[in-house]
PDB file of N, CA and C in Angstrom:
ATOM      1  N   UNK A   1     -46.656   3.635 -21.397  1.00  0.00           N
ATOM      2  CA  UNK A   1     -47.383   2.838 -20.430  1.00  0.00           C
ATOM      3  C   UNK A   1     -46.446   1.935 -19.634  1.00  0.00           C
ATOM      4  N   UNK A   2     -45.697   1.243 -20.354  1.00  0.00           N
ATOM      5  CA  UNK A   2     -44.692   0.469 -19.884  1.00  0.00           C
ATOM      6  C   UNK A   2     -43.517   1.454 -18.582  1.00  0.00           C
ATOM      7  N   UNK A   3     -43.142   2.540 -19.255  1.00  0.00           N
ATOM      8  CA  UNK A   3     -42.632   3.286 -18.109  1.00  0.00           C
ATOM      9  C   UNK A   3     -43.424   3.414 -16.937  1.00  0.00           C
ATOM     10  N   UNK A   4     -44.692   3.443 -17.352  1.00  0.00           N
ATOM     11  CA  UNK A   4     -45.570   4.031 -15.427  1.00  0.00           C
ATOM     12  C   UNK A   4     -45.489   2.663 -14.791  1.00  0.00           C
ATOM     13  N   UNK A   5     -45.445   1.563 -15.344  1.00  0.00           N
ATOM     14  CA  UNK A   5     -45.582   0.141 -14.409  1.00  0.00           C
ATOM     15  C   UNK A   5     -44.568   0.133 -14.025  1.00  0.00           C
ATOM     16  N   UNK A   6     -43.429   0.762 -14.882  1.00  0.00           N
ATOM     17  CA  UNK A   6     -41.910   0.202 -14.588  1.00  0.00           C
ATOM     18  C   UNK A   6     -41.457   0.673 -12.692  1.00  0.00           C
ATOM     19  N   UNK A   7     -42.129   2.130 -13.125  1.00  0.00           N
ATOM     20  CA  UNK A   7     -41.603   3.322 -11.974  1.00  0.00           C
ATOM     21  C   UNK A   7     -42.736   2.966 -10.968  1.00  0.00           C
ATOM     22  N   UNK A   8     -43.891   2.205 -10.673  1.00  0.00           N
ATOM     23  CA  UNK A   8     -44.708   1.863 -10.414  1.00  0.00           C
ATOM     24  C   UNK A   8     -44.421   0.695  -9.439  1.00  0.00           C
ATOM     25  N   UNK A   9     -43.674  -0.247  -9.819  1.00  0.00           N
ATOM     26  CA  UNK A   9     -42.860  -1.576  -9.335  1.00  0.00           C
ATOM     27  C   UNK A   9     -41.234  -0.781  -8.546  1.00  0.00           C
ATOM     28  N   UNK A  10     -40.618   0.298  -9.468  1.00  0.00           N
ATOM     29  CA  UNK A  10     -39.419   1.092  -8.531  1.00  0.00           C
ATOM     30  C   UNK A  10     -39.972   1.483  -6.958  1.00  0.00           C
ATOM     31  N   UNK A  11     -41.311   1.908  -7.032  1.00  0.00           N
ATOM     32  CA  UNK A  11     -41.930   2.731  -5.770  1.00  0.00           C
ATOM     33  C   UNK A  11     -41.693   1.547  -5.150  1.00  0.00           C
ATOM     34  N   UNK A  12     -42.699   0.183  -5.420  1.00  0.00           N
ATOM     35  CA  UNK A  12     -42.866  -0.694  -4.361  1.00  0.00           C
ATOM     36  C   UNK A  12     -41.799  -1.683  -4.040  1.00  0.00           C
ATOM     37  N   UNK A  13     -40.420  -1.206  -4.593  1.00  0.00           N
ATOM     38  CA  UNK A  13     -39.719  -2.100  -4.720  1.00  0.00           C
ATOM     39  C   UNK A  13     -38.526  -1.192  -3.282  1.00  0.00           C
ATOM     40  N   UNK A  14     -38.730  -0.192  -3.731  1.00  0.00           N
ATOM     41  CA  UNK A  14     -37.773   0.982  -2.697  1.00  0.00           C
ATOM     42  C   UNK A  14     -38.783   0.786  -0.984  1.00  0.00           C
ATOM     43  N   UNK A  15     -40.098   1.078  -1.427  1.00  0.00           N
ATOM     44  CA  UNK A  15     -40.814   0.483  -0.097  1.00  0.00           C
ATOM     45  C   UNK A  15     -40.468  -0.841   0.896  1.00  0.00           C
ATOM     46  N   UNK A  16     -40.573  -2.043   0.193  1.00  0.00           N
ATOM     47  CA  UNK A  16     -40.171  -3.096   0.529  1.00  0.00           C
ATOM     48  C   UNK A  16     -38.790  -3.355   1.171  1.00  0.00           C
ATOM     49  N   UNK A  17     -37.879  -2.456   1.587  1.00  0.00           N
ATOM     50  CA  UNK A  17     -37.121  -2.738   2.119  1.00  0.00           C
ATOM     51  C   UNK A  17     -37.621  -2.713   3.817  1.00  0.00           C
ATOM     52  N   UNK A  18     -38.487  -1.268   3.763  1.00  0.00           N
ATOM     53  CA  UNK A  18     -38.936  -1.337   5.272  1.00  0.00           C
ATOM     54  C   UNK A  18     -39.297  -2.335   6.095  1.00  0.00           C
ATOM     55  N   UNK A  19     -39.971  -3.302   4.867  1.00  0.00           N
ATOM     56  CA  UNK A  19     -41.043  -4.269   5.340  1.00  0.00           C
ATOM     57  C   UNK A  19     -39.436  -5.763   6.086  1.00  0.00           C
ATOM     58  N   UNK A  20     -38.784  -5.617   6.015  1.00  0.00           N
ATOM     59  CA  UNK A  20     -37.873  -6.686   6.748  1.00  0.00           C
ATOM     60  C   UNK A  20     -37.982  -7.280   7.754  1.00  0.00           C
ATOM     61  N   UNK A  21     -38.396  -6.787   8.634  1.00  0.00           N
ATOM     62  CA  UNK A  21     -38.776  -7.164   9.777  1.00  0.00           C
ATOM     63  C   UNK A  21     -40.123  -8.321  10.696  1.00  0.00           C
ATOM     64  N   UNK A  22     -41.061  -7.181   9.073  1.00  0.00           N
ATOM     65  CA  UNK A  22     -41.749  -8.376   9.003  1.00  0.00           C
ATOM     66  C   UNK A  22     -42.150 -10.116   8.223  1.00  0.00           C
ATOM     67  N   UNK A  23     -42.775 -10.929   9.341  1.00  0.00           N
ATOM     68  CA  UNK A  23     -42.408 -12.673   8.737  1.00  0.00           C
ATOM     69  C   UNK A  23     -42.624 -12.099   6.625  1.00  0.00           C
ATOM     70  N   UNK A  24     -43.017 -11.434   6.433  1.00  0.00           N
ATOM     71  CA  UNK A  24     -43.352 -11.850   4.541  1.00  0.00           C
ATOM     72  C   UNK A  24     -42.173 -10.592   4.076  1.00  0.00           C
ATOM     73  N   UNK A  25     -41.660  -9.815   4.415  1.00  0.00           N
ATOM     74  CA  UNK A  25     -40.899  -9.332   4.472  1.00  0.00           C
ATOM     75  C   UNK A  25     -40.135  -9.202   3.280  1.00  0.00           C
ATOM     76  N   UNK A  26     -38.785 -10.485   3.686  1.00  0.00           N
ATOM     77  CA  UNK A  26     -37.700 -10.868   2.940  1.00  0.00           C
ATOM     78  C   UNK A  26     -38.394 -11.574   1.875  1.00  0.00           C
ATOM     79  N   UNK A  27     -39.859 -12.156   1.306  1.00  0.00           N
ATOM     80  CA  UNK A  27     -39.870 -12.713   0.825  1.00  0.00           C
ATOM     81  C   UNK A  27     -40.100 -11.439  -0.912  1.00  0.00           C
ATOM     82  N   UNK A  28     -40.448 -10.123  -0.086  1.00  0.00           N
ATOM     83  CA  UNK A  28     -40.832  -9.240  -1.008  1.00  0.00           C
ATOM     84  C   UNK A  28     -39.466  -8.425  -0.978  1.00  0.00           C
ATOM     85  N   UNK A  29     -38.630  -8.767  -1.015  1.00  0.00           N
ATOM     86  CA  UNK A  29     -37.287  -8.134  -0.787  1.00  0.00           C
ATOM     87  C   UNK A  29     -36.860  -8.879  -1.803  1.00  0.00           C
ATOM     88  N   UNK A  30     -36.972 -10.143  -1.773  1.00  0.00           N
ATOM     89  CA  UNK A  30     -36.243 -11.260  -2.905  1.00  0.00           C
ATOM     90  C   UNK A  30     -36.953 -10.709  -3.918  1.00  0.00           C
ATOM     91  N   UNK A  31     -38.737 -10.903  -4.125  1.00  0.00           N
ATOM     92  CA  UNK A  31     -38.935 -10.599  -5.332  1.00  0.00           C
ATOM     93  C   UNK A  31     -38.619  -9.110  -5.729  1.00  0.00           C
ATOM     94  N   UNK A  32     -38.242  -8.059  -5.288  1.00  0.00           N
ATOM     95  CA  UNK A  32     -37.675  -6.573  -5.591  1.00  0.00           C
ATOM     96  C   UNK A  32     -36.325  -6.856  -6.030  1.00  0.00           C
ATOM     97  N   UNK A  33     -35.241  -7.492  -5.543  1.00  0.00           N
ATOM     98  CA  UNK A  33     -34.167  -7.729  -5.835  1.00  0.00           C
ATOM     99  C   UNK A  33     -33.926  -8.849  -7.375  1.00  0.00           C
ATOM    100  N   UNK A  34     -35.263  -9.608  -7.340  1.00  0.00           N
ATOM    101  CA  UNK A  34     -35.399 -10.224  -8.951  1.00  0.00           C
ATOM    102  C   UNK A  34     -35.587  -9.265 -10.137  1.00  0.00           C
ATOM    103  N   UNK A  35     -36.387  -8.738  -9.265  1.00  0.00           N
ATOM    104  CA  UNK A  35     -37.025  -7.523 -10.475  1.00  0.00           C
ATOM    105  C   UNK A  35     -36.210  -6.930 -10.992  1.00  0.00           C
ATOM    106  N   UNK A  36     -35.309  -5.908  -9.794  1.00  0.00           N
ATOM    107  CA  UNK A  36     -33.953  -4.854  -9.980  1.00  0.00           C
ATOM    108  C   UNK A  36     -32.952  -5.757 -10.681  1.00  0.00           C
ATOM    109  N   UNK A  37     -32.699  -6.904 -10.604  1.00  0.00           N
ATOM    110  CA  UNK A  37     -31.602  -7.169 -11.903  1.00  0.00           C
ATOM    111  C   UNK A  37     -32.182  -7.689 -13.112  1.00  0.00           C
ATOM    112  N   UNK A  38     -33.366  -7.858 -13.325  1.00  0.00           N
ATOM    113  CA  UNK A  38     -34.188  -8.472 -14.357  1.00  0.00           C
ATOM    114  C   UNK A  38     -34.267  -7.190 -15.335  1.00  0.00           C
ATOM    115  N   UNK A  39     -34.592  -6.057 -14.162  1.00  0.00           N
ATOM    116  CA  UNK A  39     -34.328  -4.554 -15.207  1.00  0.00           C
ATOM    117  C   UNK A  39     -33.301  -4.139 -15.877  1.00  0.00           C
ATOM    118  N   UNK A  40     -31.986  -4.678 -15.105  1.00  0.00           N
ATOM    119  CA  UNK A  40     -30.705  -3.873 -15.475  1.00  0.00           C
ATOM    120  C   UNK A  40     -30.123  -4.741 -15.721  1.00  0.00           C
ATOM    121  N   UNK A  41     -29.837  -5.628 -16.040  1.00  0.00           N
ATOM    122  CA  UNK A  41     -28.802  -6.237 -16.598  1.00  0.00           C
ATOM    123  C   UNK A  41     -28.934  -6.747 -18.077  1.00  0.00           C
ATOM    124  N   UNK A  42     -29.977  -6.188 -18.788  1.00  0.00           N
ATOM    125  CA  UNK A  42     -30.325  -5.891 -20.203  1.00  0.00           C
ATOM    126  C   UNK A  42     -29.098  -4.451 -20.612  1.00  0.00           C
ATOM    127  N   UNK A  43     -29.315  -3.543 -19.878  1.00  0.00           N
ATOM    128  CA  UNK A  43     -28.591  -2.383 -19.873  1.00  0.00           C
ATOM    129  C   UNK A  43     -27.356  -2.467 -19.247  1.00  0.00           C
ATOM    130  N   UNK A  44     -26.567  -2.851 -19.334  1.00  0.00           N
ATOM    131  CA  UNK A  44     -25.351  -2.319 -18.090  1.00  0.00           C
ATOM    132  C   UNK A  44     -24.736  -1.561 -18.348  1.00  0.00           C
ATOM    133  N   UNK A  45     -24.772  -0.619 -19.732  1.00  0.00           N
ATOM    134  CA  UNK A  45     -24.059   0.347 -19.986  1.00  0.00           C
ATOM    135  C   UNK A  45     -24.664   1.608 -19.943  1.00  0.00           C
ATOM    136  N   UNK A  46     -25.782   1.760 -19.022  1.00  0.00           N
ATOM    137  CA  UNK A  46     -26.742   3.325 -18.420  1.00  0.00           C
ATOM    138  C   UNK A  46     -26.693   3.516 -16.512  1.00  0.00           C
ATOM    139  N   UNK A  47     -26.350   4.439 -16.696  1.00  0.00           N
ATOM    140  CA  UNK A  47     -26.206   4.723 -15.115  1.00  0.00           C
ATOM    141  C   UNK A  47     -26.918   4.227 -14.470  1.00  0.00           C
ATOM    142  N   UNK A  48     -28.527   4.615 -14.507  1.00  0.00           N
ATOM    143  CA  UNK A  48     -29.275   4.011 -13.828  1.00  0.00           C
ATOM    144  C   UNK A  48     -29.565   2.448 -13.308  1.00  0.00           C
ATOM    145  N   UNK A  49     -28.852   1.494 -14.721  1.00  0.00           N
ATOM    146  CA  UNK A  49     -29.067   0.375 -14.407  1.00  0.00           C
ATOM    147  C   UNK A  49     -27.903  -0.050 -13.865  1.00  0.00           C
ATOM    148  N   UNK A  50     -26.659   0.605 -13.530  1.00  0.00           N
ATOM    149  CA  UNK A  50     -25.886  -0.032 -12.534  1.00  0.00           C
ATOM    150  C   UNK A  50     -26.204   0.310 -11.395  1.00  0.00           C
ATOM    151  N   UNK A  51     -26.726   1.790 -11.055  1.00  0.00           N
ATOM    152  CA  UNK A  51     -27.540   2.319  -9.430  1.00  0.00           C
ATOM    153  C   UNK A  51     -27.905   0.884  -9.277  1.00  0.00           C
ATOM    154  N   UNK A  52     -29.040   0.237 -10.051  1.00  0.00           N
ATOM    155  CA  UNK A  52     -30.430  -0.302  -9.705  1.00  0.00           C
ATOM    156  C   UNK A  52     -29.554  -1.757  -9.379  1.00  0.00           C
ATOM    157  N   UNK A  53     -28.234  -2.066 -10.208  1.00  0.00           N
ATOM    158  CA  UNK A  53     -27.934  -3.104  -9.892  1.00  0.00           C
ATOM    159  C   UNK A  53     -26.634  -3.067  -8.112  1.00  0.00           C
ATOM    160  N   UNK A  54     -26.632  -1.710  -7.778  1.00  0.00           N
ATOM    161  CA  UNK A  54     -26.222  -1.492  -6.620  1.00  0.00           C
ATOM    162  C   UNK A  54     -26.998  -1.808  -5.697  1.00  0.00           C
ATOM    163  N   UNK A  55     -28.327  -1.167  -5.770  1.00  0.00           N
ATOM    164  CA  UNK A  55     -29.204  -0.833  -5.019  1.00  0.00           C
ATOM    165  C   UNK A  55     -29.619  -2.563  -4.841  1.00  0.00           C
ATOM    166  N   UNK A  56     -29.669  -3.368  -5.435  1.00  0.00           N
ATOM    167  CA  UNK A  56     -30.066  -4.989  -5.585  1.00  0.00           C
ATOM    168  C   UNK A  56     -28.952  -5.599  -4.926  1.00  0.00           C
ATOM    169  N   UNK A  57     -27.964  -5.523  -4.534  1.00  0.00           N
ATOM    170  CA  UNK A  57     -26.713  -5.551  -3.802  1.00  0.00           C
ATOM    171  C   UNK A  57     -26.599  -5.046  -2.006  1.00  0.00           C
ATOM    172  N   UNK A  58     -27.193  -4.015  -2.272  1.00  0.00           N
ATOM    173  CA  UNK A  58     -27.641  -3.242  -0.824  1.00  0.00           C
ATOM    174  C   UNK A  58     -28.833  -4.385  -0.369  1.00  0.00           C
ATOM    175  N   UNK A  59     -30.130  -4.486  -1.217  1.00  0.00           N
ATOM    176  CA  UNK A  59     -31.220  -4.952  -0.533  1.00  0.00           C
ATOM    177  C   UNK A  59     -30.398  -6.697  -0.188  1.00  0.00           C
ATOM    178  N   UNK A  60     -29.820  -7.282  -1.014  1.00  0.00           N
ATOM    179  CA  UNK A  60     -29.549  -8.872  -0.331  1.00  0.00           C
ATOM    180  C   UNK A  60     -28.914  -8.928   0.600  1.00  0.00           C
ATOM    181  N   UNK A  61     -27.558  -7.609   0.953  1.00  0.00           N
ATOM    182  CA  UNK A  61     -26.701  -7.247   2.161  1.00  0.00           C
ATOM    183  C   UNK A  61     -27.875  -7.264   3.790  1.00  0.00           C
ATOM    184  N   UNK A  62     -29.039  -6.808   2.633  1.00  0.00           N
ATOM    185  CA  UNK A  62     -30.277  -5.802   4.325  1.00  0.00           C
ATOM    186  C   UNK A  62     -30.875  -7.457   4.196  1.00  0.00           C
ATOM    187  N   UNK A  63     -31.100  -8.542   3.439  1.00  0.00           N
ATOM    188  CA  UNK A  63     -31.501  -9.868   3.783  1.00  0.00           C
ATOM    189  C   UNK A  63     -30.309 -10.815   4.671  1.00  0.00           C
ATOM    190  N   UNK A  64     -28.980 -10.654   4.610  1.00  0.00           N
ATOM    191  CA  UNK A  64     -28.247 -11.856   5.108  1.00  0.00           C
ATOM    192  C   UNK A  64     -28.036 -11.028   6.358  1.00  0.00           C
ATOM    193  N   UNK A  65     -29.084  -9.654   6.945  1.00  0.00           N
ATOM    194  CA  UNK A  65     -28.152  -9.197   8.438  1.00  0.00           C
ATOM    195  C   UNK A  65     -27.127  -8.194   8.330  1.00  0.00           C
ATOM    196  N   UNK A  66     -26.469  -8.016   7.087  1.00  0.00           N
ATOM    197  CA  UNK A  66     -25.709  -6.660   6.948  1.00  0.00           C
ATOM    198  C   UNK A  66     -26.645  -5.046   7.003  1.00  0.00           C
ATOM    199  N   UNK A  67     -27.615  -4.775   7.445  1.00  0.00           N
ATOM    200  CA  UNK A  67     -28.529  -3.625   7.113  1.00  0.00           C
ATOM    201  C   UNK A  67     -27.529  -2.666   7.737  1.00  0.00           C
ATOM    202  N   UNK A  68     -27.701  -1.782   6.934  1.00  0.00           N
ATOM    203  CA  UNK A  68     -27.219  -0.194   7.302  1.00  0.00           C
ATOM    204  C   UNK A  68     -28.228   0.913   6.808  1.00  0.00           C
ATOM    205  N   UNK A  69     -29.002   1.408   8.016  1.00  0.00           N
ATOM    206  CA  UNK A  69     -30.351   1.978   7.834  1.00  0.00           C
ATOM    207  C   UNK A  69     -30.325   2.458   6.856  1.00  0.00           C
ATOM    208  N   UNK A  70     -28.956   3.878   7.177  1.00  0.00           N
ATOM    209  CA  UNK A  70     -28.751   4.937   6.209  1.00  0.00           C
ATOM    210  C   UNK A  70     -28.603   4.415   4.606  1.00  0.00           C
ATOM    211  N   UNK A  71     -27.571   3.276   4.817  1.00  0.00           N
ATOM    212  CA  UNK A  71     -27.655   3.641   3.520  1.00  0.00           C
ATOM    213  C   UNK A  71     -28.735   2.481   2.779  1.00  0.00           C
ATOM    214  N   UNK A  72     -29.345   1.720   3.382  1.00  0.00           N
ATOM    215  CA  UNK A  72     -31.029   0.979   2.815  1.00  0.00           C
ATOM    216  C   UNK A  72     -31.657   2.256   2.529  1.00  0.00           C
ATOM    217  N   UNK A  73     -32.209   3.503   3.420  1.00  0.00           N
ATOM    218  CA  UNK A  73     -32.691   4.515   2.772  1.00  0.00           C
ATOM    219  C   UNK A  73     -32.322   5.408   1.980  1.00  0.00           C
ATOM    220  N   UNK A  74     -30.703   5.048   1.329  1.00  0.00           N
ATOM    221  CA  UNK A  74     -30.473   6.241   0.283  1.00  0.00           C
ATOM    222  C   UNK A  74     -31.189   5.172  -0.508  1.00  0.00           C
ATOM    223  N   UNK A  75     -30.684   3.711  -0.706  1.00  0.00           N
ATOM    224  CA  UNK A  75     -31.252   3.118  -1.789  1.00  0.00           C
ATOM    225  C   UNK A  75     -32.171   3.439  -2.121  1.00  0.00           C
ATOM    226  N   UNK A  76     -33.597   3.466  -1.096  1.00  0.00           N
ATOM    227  CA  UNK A  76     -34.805   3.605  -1.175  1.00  0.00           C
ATOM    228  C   UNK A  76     -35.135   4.673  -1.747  1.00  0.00           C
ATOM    229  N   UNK A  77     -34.659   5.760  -1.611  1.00  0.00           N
ATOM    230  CA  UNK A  77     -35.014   7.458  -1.716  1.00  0.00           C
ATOM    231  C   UNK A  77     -34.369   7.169  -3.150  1.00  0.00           C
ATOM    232  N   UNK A  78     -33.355   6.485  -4.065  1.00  0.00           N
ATOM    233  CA  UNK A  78     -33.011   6.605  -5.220  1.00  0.00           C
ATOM    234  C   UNK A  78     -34.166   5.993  -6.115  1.00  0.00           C
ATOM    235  N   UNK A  79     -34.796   4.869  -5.551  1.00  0.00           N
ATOM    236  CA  UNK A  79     -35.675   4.061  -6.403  1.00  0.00           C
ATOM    237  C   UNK A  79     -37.121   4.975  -6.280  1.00  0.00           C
ATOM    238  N   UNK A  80     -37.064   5.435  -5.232  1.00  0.00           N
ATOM    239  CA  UNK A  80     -38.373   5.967  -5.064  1.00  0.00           C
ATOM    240  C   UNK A  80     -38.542   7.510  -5.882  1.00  0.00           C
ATOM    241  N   UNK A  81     -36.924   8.094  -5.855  1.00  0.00           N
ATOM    242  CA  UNK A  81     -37.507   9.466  -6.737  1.00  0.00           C
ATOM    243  C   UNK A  81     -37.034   8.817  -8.732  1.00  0.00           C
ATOM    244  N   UNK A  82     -36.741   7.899  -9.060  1.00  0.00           N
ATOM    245  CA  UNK A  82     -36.554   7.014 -10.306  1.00  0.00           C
ATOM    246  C   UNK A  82     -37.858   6.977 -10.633  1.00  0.00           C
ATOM    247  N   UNK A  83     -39.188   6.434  -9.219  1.00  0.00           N
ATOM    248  CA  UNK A  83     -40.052   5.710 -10.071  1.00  0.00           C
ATOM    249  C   UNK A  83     -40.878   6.858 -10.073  1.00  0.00           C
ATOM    250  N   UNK A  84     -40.968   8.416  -9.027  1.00  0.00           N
ATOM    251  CA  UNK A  84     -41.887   9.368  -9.437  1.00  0.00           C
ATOM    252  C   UNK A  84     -41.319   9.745 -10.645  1.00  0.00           C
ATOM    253  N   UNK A  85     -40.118  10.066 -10.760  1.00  0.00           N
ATOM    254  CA  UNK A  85     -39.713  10.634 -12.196  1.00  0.00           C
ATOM    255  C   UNK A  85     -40.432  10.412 -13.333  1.00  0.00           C
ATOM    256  N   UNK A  86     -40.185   8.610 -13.300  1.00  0.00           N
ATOM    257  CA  UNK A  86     -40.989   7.951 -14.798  1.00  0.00           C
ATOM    258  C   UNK A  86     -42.397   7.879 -14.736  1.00  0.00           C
ATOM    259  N   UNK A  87     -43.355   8.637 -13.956  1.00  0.00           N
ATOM    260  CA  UNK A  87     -44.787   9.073 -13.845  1.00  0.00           C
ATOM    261  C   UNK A  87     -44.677   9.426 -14.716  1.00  0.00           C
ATOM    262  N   UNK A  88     -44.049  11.041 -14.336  1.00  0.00           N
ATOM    263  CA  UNK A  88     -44.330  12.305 -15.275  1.00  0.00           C
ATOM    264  C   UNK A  88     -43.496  12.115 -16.539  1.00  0.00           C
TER     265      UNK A  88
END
């Protein structure tokens, strides 16, 4: 159960980058970027949780004005096929 919320919060967390632009935006960017190291830095010795602590690195870069579409959407496309994975 705990996995489907987990991958559940990955979806809306990979989503939320789009949302930047708009005023509530960054504020759901911060809380995705709490989340993503709140997940991984229990683990730092599994791949995934250094991705996730990359990918939390990318999203604060896409908050201070550094955005680089491409690679905000690999982030996204990593969190987003992470959190269908942990559905099934």
């Amino acid at each position: 159960m705990i996995v489907i919320l987990l991958g559940i919060l990955d979806i809306i967390a990979a989503l939320s980058i789009f949302t930047i632009n708009f005023s509530w935006g960054p504020v759901l960017i911060s809380f995705s970027i709490l989340y993503l190291l709140a997940k991984s830095l229990p683990f730092l010795k599994s791949f995934a949780s250094i991705m996730d602590i990359i990918v939390a690195g990318i999203f604060i870069l896409a908050l201070l004005g550094y955005a680089n579409t491409i690679i905000n959407a690999l982030a996204a496309l990593w969190l987003i096929q992470k959190g269908i994975m942990s559905l099934f």
